[in-house]
Each structure stands twice: as structure tokens, then as C-alpha cells.
Protein backbone atom coordinates (compact mmCIF):
# COMPACT_ATOMS: atom_id res chain seq x y z
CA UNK A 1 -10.96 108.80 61.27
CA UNK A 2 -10.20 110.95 58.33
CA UNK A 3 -7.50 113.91 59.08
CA UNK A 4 -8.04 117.74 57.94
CA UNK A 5 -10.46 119.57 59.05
CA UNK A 6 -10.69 122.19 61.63
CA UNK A 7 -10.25 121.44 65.39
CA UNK A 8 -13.49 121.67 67.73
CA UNK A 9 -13.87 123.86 70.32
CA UNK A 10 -12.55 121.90 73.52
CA UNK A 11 -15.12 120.24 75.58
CA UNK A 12 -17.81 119.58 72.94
CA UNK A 13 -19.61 116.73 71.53
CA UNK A 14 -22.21 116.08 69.07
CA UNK A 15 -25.15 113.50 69.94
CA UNK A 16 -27.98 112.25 67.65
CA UNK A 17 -30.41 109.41 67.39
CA UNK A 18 -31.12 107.13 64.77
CA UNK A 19 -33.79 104.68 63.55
CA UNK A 20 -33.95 102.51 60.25
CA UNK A 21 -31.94 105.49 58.07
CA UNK A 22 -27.80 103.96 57.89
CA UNK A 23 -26.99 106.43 55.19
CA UNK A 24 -28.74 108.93 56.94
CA UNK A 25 -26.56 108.27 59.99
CA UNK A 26 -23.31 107.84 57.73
CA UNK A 27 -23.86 111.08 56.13
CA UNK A 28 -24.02 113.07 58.81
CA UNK A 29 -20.72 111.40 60.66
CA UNK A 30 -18.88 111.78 57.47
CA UNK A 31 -19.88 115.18 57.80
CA UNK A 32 -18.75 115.70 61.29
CA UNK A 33 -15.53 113.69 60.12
CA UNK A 34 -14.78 115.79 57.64
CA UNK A 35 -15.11 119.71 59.35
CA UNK A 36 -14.44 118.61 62.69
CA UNK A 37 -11.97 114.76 62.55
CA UNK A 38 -11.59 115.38 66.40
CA UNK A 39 -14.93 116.18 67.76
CA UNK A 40 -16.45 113.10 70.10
CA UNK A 41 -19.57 111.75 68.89
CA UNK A 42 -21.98 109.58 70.39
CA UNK A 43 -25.24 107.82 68.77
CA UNK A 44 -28.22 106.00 70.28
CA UNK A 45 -29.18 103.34 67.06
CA UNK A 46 -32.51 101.67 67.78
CA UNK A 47 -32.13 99.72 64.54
CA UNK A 48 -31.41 96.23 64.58
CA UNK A 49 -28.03 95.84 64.40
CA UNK A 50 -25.95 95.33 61.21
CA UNK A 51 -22.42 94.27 61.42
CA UNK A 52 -21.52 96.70 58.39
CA UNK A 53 -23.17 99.62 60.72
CA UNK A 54 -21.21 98.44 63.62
CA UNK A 55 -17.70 98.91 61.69
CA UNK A 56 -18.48 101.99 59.71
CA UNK A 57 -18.97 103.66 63.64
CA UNK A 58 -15.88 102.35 64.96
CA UNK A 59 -13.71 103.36 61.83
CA UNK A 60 -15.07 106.71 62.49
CA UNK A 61 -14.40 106.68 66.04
CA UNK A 62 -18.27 106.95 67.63
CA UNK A 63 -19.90 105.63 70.60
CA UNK A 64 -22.69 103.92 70.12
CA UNK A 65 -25.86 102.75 72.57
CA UNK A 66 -27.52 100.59 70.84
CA UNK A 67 -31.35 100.10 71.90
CA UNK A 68 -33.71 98.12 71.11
CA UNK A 69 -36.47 98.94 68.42
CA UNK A 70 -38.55 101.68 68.89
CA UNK A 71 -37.02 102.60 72.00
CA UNK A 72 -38.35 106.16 70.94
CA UNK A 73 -36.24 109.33 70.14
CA UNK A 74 -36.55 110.86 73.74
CA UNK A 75 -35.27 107.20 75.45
CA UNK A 76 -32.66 107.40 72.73
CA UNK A 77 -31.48 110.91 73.93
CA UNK A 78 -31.35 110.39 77.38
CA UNK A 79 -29.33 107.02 77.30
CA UNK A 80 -26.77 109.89 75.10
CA UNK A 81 -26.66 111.86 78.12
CA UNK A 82 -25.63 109.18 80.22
CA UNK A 83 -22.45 109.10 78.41
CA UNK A 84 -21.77 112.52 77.76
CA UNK A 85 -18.44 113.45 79.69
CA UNK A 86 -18.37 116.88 77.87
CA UNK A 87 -19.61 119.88 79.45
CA UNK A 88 -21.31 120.94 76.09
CA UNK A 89 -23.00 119.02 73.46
CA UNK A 90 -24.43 119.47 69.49
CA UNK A 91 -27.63 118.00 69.34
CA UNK A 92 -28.67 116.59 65.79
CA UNK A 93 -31.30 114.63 63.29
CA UNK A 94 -29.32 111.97 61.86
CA UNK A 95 -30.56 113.93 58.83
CA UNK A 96 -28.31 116.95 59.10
CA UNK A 97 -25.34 117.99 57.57
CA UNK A 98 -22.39 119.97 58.54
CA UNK A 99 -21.15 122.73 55.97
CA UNK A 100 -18.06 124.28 55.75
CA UNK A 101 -19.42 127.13 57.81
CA UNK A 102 -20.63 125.36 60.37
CA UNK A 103 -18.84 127.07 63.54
CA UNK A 104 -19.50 126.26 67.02
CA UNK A 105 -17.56 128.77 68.29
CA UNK A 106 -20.54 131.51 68.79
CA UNK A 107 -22.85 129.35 70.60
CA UNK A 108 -19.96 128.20 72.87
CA UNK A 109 -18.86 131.90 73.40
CA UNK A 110 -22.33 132.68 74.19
CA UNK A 111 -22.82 129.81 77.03
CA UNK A 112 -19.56 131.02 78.60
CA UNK A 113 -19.99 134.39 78.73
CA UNK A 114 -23.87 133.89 79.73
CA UNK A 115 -24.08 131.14 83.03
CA UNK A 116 -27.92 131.28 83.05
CA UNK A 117 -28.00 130.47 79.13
CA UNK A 118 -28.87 126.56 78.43
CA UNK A 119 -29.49 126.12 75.10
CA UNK A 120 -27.84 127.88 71.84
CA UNK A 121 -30.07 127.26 68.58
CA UNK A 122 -28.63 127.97 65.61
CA UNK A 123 -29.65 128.20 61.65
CA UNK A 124 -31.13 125.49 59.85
CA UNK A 125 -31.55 125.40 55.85
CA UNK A 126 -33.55 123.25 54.24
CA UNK A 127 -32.26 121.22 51.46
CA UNK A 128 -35.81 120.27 48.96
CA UNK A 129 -35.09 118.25 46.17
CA UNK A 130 -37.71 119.04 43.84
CA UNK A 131 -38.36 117.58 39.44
CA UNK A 132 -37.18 120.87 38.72
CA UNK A 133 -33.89 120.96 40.57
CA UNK A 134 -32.64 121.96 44.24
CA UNK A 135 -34.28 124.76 46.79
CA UNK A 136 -32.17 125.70 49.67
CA UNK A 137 -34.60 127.64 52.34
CA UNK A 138 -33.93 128.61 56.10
CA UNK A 139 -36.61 126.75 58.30
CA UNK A 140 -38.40 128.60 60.88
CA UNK A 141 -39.14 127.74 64.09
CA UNK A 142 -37.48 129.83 66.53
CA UNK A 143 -40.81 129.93 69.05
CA UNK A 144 -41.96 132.05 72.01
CA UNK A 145 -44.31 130.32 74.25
CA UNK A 146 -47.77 131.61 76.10
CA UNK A 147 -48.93 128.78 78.12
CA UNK A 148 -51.81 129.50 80.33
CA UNK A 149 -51.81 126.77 82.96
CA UNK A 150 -55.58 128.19 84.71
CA UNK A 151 -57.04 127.84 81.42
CA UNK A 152 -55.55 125.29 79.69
CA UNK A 153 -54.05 127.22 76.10
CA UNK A 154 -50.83 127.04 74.87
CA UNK A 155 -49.65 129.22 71.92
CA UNK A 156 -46.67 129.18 70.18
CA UNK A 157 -45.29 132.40 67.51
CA UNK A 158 -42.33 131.90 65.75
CA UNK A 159 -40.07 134.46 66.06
CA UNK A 160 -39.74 136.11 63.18
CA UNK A 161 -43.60 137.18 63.19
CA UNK A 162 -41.60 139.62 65.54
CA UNK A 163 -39.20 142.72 64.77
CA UNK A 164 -36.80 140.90 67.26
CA UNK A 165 -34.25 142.60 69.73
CA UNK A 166 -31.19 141.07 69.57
CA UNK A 167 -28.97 140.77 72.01
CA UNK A 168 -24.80 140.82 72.39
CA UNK A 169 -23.50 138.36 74.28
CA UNK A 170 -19.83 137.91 74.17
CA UNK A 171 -19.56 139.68 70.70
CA UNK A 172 -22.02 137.59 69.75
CA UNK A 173 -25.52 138.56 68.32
CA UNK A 174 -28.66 136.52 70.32
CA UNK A 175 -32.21 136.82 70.15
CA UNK A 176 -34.58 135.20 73.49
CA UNK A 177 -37.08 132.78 72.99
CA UNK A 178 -38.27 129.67 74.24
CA UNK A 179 -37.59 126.89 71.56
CA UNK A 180 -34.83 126.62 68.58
CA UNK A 181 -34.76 123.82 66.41
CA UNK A 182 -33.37 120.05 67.37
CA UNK A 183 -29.83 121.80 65.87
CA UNK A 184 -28.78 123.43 69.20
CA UNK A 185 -25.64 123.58 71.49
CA UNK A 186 -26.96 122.25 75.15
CA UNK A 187 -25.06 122.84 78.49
CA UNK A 188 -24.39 119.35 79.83
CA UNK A 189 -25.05 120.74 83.90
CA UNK A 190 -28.56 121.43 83.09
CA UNK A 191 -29.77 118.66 82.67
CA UNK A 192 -30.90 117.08 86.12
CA UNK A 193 -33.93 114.76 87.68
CA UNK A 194 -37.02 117.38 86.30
CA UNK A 195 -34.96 118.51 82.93
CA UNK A 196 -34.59 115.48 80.35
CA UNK A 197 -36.72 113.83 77.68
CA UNK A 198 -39.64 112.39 78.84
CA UNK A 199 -39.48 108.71 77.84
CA UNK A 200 -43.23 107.91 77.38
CA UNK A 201 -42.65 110.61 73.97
CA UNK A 202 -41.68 108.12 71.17
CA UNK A 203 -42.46 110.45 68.06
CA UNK A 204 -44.47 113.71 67.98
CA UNK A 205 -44.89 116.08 70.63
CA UNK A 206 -41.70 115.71 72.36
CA UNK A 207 -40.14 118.52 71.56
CA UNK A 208 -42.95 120.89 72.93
CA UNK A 209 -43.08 119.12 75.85
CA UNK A 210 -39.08 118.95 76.22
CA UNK A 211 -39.09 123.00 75.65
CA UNK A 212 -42.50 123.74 77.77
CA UNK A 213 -41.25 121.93 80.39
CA UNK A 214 -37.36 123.55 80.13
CA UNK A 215 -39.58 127.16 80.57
CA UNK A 216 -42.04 126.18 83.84
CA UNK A 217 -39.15 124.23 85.50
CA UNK A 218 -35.80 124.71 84.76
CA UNK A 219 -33.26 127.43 85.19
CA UNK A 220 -31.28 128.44 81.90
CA UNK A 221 -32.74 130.25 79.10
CA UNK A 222 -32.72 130.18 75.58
CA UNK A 223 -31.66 131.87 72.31
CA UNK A 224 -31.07 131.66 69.29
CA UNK A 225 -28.68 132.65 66.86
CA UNK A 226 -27.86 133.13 63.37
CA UNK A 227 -24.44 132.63 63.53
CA UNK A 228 -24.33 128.51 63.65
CA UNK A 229 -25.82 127.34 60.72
CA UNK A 230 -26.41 123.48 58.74
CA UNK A 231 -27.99 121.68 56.56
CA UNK A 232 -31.26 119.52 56.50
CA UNK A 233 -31.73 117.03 53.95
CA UNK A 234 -34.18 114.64 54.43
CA UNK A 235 -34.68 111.39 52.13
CA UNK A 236 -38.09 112.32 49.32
CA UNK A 237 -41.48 110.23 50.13
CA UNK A 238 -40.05 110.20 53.69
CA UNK A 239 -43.80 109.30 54.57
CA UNK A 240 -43.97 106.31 52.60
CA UNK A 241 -41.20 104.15 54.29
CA UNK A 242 -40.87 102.11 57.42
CA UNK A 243 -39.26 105.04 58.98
CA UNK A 244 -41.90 107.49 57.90
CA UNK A 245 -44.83 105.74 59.50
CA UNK A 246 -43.63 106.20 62.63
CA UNK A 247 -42.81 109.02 62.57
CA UNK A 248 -46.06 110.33 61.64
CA UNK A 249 -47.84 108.70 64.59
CA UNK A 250 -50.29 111.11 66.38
CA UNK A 251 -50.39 109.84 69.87
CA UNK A 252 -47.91 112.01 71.10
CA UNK A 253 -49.79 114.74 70.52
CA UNK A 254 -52.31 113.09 72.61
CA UNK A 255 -49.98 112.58 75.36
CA UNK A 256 -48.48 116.16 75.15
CA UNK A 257 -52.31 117.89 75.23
CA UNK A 258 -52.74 115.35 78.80
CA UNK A 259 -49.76 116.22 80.25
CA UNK A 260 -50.04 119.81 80.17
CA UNK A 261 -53.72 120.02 80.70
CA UNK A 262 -54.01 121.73 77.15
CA UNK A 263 -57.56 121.91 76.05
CA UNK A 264 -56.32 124.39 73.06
CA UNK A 265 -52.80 124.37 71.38
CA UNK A 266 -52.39 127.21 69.25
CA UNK A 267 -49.39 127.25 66.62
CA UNK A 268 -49.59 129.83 64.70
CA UNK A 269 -47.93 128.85 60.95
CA UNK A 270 -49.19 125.36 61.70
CA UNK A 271 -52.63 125.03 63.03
CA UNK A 272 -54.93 124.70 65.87
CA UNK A 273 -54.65 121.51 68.14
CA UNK A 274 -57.89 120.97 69.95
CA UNK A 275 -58.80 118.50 72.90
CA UNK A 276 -62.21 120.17 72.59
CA UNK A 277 -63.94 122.31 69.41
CA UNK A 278 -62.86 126.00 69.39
CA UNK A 279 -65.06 127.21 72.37
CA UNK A 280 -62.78 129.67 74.24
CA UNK A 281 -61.23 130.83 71.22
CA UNK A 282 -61.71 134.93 71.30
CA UNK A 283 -60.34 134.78 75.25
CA UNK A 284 -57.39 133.07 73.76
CA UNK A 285 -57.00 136.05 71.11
CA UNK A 286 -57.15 138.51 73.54
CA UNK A 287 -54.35 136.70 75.76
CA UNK A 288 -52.46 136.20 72.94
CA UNK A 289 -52.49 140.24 71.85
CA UNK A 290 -51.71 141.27 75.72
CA UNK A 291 -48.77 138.54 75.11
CA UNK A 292 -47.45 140.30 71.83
CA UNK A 293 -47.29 143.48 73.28
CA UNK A 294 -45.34 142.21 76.07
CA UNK A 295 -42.58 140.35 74.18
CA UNK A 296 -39.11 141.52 72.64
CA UNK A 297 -40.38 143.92 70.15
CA UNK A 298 -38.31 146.23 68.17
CA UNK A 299 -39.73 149.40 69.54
CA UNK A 300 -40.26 150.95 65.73
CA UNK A 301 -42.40 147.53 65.23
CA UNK A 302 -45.82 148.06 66.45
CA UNK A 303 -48.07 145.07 67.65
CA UNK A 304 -50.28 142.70 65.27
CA UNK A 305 -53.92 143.01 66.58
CA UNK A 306 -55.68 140.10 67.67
CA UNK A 307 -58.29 140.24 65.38
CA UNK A 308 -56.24 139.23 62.32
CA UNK A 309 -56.86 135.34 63.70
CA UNK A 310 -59.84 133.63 62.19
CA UNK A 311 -60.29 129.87 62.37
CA UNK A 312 -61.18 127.79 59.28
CA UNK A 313 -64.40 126.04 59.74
CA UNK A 314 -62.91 123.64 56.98
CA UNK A 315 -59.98 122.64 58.33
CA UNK A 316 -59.92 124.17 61.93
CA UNK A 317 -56.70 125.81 60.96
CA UNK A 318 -56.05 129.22 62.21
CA UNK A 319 -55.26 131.78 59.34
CA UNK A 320 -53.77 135.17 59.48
CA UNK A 321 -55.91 137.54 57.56
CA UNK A 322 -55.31 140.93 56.27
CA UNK A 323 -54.14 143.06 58.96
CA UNK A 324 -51.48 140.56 59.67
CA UNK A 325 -50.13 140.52 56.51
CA UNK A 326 -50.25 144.33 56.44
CA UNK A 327 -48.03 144.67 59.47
CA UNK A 328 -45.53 142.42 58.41
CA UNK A 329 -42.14 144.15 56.83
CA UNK A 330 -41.32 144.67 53.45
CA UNK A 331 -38.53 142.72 53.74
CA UNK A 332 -37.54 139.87 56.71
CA UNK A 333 -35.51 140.94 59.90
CA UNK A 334 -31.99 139.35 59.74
CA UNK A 335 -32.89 136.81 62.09
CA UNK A 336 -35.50 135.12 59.04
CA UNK A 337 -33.27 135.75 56.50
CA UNK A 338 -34.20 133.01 53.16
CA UNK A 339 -32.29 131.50 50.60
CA UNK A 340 -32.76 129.93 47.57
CA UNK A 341 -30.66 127.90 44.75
CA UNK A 342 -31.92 128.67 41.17
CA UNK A 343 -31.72 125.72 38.28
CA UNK A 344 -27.71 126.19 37.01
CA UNK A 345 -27.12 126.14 41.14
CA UNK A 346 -26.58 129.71 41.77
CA UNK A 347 -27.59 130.77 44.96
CA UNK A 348 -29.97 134.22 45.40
CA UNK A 349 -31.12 135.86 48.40
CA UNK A 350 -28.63 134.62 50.86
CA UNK A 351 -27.01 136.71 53.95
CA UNK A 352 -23.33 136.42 54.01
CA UNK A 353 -21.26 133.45 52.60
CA UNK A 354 -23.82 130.57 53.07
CA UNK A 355 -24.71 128.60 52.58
CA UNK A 356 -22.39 127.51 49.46
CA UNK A 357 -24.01 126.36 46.17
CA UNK A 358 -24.94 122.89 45.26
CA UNK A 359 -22.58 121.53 42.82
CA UNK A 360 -24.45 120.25 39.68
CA UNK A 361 -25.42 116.61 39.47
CA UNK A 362 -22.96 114.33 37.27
CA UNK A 363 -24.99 112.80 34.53
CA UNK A 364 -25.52 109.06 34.02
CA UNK A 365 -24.97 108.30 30.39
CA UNK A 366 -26.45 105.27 29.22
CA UNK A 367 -23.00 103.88 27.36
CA UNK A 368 -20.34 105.12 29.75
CA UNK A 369 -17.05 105.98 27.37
CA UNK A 370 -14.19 103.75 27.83
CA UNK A 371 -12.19 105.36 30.60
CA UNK A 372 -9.28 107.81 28.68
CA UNK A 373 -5.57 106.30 28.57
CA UNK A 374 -3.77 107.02 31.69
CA UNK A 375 -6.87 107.77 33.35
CA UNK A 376 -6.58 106.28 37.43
CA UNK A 377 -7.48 103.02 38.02
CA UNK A 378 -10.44 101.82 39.20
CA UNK A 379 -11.32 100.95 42.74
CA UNK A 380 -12.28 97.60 43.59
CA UNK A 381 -15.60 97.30 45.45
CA UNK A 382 -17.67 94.87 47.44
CA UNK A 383 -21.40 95.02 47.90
CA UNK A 384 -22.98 93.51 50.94
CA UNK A 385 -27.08 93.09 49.95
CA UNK A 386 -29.85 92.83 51.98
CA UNK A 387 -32.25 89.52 52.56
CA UNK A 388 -35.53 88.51 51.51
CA UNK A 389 -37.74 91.22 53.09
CA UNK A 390 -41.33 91.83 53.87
CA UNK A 391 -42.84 94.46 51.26
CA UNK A 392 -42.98 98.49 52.71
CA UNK A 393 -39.86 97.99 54.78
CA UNK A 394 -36.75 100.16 54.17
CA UNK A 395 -34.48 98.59 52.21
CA UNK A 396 -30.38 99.16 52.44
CA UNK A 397 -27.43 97.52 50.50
CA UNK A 398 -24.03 98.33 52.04
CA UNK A 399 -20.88 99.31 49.10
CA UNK A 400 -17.13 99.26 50.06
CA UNK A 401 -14.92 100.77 47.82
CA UNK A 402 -11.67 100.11 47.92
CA UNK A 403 -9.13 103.19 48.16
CA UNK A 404 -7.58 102.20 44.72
CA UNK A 405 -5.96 105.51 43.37
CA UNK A 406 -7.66 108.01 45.38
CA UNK A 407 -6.29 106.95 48.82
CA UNK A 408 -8.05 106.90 51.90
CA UNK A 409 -11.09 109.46 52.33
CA UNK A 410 -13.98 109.71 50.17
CA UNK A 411 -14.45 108.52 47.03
CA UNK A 412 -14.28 112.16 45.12
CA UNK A 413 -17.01 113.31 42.54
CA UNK A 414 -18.68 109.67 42.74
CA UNK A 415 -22.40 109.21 41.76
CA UNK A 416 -24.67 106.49 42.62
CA UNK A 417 -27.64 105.68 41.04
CA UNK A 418 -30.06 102.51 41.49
CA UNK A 419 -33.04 101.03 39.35
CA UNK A 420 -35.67 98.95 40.27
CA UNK A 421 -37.58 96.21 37.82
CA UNK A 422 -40.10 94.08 38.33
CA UNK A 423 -39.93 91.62 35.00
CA UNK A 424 -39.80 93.41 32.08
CA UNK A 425 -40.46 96.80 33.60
CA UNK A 426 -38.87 99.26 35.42
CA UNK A 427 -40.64 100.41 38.55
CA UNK A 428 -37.43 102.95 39.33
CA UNK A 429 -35.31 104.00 36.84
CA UNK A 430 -31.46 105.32 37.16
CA UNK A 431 -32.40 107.24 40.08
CA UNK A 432 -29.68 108.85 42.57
CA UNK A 433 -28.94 106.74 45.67
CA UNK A 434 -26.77 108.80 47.83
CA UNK A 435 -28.62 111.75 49.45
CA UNK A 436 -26.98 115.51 49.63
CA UNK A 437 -23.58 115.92 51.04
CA UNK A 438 -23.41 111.97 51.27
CA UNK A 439 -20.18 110.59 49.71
CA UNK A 440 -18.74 107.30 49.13
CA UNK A 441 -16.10 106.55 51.93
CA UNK A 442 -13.41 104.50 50.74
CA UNK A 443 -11.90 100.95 52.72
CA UNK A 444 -15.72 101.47 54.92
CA UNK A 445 -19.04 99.81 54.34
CA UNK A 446 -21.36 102.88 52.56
CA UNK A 447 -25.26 102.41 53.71
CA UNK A 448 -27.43 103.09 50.25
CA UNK A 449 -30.78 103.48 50.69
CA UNK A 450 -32.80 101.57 48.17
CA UNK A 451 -36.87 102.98 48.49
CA UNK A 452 -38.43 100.59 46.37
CA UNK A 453 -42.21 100.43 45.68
CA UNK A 454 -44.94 99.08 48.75
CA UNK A 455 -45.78 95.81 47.30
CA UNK A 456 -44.82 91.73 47.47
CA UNK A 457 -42.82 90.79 44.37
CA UNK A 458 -39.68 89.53 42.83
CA UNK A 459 -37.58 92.30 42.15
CA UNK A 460 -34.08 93.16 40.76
CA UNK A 461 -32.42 96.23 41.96
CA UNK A 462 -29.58 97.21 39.69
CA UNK A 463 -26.32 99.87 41.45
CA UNK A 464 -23.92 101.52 38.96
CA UNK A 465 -21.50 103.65 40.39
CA UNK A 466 -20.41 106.54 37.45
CA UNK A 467 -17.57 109.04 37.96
CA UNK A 468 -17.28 112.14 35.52
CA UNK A 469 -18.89 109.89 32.97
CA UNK A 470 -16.78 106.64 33.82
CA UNK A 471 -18.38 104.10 34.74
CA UNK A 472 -16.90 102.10 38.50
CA UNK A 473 -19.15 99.64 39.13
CA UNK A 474 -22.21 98.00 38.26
CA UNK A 475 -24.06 94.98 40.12
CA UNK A 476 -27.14 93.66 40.25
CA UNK A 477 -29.07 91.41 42.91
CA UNK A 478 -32.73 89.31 42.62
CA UNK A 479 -35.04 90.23 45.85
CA UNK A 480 -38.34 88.46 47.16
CA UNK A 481 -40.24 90.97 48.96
CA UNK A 482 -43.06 89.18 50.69
């Protein structure tokens, strides 16, 4: 483990699960490693196991249940409460990030202060690397439930469709609802017998049923609040690899509408989930204005009517029409606030000090420069590469940089990019290999993800690592994808 950093609050951990995404995982422990060097953390892998995995957990001090494939992200979270020993927990994507303003101190305060409080969600900005550079936006989906067990309709309304009421709770600001995002501080004592993850979930649907079942059963509540904030980065074409495909399966949404008896499931910002047509569907509108006027309202905020819903006959999709968008605010309530990183990585529209800006992308020049007399040295590197594999699957080559001048830590300001060619031609070209916040960890094996295009060939993947304009390292490996 890496020194620095602050010092957790005492008694908390931070548990994720991970599937077929090592730099994914890597990223977000260095993360963790690098705000908080102290802070337990535990991971439920249902990849096959790599031996260069293996060692970059132990240097970094996790434990690890390791499952077998496709165990399914709810099986994967429960084995992580089995060895929880701290009375709080951080629960994660293996795609977050931790930022320098990441403080858990809030959400702590706020389960100490409040007994019958569970669950603590806090702020979650998306990171959306686009051709034209990098938007940073807050995600919404901070949800109030209306489930109506007799008839069989469940609606869900983010929050900030709302003029919220916040609440104080220890000093700190809170706002009620019934599901935050998977970034969320969980009291360890809640969870008993009827409140877990239901196993039979594997992708899709389990968080509904996780929350749903938190409100009809269990005993703490939940808020939100603004105060505990990361990052979410997710690898581009996430859809088109291994890990992608399942996570896009749809038959936990099948299981979720069964379980619950759902004949309609109503998200409003999403869509309309049907077991049948869209019979029912004015009954629905009127429960769901009798539920608006009954929740947390600002009392200057007056209630959206029911008729601003109108269902697509296209797509299905419920739409908000005119009178919704004429009772919405000028400007969003503190609790939505959005962000956003223009071109030369300044960010606008932000609320307080975060999140901080992107720093600009070092450039890959296609001579590097000789490095400049007296320049450091260079860091020796070894490169573990992955085996013949079968076409569409994930691929992942594992670099080790030695600490060479910098020391121990990361690998500062380093830039990796990858190509692809098949023959003569390049499929991918000089593209970057480490996602954001990922950084090269020196004397520990680095997972880089390598998407390469769905189809059987001989390949050759090239790696240069570049530095300020220097140039590190360069290899280059022959694959059979078949």
C-alpha cells in the first residue's frame, strides 16, 4: 500500500464486485489507495483468475472472494457481506473513482446521528468521453417509489422532478427517498435473513428489487445527499465487449416484474415496462398525481398534474408533455445540480469545488524527441500478454513498470496508448489505453484493456508508453483470435 492520503473514518470499508474489467478494478483501488491508504477493502472477482490480478490485490492490501463465472453481481455482494467486520461499508461499481473530495465523513455523521437511517447515497458524476473532448455531468437517479401491491404498478420519480425538502441531520443536509445510486454508505446491522441481494438477480433488475424490497420489509430508511460525491467512468462501446453482453441481458427484468406481481412498471425518465399492453394506464396516472401531492414537496412548489403523461404508441415510452415542462424551475434545486467540462478542460456550471477539471491529454507524437540531457532515467518494464483468444472476448495485457527514478507510487503524467493491425492496416490506431483517473502503478502488474474489433484474425497489437513527449516503452505482440 501506497502512504499519503487522508485517514478513513474508523469502522468503514469499501466493497465492490467485479467481472472481466482488471483495469477497471485496478483503477478504482488505486483510487481508494491513494485518498484513503488505510481504508479496508474487499472484492468479489468472478473472473477467472489471473496470477497478475491476484498480486496487484495483495500489494494493495484487499480481500478478495473469488467466485466462479457469472456468479452474478447480487451473489457477488452478498459473499462481501459475509466478510464485512465493519459496522459501515462504501458500496461501489468497479467503475468508479474516488476524487480528492470524496469525504465519507457526512454520510457517516448522518448514520450516527440518525439509528433508523440505512443507507447514505451520495453524488455521482458522470465522466463521457466524447470525439470532441470530455463531459462531466451529475447522474440522476435519486428515486421515490409508488408500488401498488392490489394492482400490480410500480412507479418510480427521480427526485429532482421534485422541489425537495431537505433535511439536517447532524449538520448535515439530507433529502428522503427510496433509492440512491450503487455509490452509497450501508449500515452493516441491517442487513439480516429478508434484507440482502437476491441471488437469482445476475444483471438487470436487481437493484429495484434490492431497494423495493428494503421499503416493504425492512426497517431503516434512506437519503440521499449531496455532500459525498465520485466519479463514474465507464470504458466507450461498453456494449460491444464480453462484459457488455451481459450486462445487457433482459431477463432480470423478467424476474423483477414476477416477483413483485408488476403488471406495469412505470419509470418516469426511462420508460414504461409492461407485462401486459398499457390497459390500466389512466388509473395509474391518477395514483401517481394523489402520490405527488403526498411526497416531500417544497411547499412554494406546486404539484405536476397527471395529465402531462402520454404514452408513445411508437415506442411505448412514457413522455412528459407540456405542462410538465412548464412546472419545472428555471433553474435545478441544489440537490440536481449539473456540471460540465468545456474543450480546453475548464469546468462550468458546477456547485462548490467539484468536481476538479480534467487535466488535458498528453499528445502522442509520432517521432518522440530524444529524451533532454539529464532528463531521469527510464523505468524498466515488463509486459505480461494475453493467449490465443476466441474473437469478441475482452482482451487484457498486464505492464509492470519498474520504479526507476520516480520511486514507488504511480508512474506520474504517463500515457498509454495501443494500436491494433490486421496486415497492412490498422483497425485501431494510437488510441488511449488507460481509462480516467487510471495511472500506471510502479513495481505492480497494470491491467490494460485492449478492445479490439469482433472478428477471427491474426492481429498485432502494438503498446507505447509516452511521458511529456518521451517516449518509455514500446512493444509489440502477434495474436490469433479464433
Amino acid at each position: 500500500m501506497q502512504g499519503g492520503g487522508r485517514r478513513p473514518p474508523e469502522g468503514l470499508a469499501l466493497i465492490f464486485a467485479t467481472i472481466g474489467r482488471p483495469h477497471m478494478a485496478q483503477r478504482l483501488i488505486s483510487s481508494v489507495r491513494r485518498h484513503f491508504p488505510q481504508m479496508p477493502v474487499y472484492v468479489a472477482d468472478q473472473s477467472e483468475p489471473e496470477a497478475e490480478q491476484a498480486a496487484f490485490y495483495e500489494a494493495n492490501g484487499c480481500t478478495v472472494a473469488w467466485l466462479e463465472h457469472d456468479a452474478g453481481v447480487c451473489a457477488a455482494r452478498n459473499a462481501l457481506l459475509d466478510l464485512v467486520r465493519e459496522p459501515y461499508f462504501v458500496l461501489c461499481d468497479d467503475d468508479f473513482v474516488l476524487g480528492p473530495q470524496t469525504d465519507f465523513t457526512p454520510a457517516l455523521t448522518v448514520l450516527e446521528h440518525s439509528p433508523g437511517t440505512g443507507v447514505v447515497g451520495g453524488r455521482l458524476f458522470d465522466v463521457i468521453d466524447e470525439p470532441q473532448g470530455r463531459r462531466v455531468q451529475k447522474r440522476f437517479w435519486e428515486l421515490l417509489f409508488h408500488y401498488d401491491r392490489d394492482k400490480g404498478k410500480l412507479l418510480t420519480i427521480p427526485l429532482h422532478y421534485f422541489a425537495p425538502e431537505p433535511r439536517d441531520i447532524g449538520g448535515v443536509r439530507c433529502y428522503d427517498c427510496d433509492a440512491v445510486m450503487n455509490f452509497a454508505v450501508f449500515r452493516t446491522a441491517m442487513f439480516d435473513g429478508q434484507i440482502r441481494w437476491d441471488p437469482q438477480f445476475k444483471s438487470n433488475g436487481e437493484h429495484e428489487d434490492f431497494y423495493l424490497n428494503l421499503k416493504v420489509h425492512g426497517q431503516h430508511g434512506v437519503v440521499y445527499t449531496p455532500d459525498l460525491a465520485a466519479y463514474h467512468n465507464p470504458p466507450p462501446l461498453v456494449h460491444e465487449s464480453a462484459y457488455g453482453r451481459m450486462r445487457i441481458r433482459t431477463r432480470g427484468w423478467q424476474m423483477f416484474l414476477q416477483k413483485w406481481g408488476l403488471r406495469q412498471f412505470l419509470e418516469l425518465d426511462e420508460g414504461l415496462r409492461l407485462a401486459n399492453m398499457v390497459d390500466g394506464l389512466q388509473p395509474y396516472a391518477m395514483g401517481y398525481e394523489a402520490f405527488y401531492r403526498a411526497a416531500p414537496m417544497a411547499p412554494e412548489r406546486a404539484p405536476v398534474p397527471a395529465g402531462c403523461l402520454q404514452v408513445s404508441s411508437l415506442t411505448g415510452q412514457a413522455v412528459p408533455q407540456g405542462a410538465w415542462l412548464e412546472e419545472c424551475p428555471p433553474e435545478a434545486p441544489p440537490v440536481a445540480a449539473r456540471v460540465g467540462v468545456s474543450l480546453d478542460g475548464t469546468v462550468t456550471g458546477v456547485s462548490g469545488a467539484w468536481p476538479a477539471a480534467a487535466p488535458a491529454p498528453v499528445p502522442v507524437p509520432a517521432a518522440p524527441p530524444a529524451p533532454a540531457a539529464g532528463s531521469r532515467p527510464r523505468p524498466e518494464f515488463e509486459v505480461s500478454w494475453p493467449q490465443a483468444e476466441a474473437a469478441g472476448r475482452d482482451l487484457f495485457c498486464y505492464l509492470r513498470p519498474g520504479a526507476g527514478a520516480d520511486g514507488p507510487g504511480c508512474l506520474a503524467a504517463a500515457e498509454v496508448v495501443y494500436s491494433v493491425a490486421a496486415g497492412a492496416d490498422y483497425l485501431v490506431y494510437r488510441k488511449p489505453a488507460l481509462a480516467f483517473g487510471q495511472e500506471l502503478r510502479t513495481g505492480q502488474w497494470n491491467a490494460v484493456a485492449l478492445p479490439v474489433p469482433l472478428l477471427a484474425a491474426e492481429l498485432r497489437i502494438e503498446i507505447t508508453v509516452v511521458r511529456g513527449g518521451e517516449l518509455l516503452f514500446e512493444c509489440a505482440r502477434a495474436l490469433s483470435l479464433g
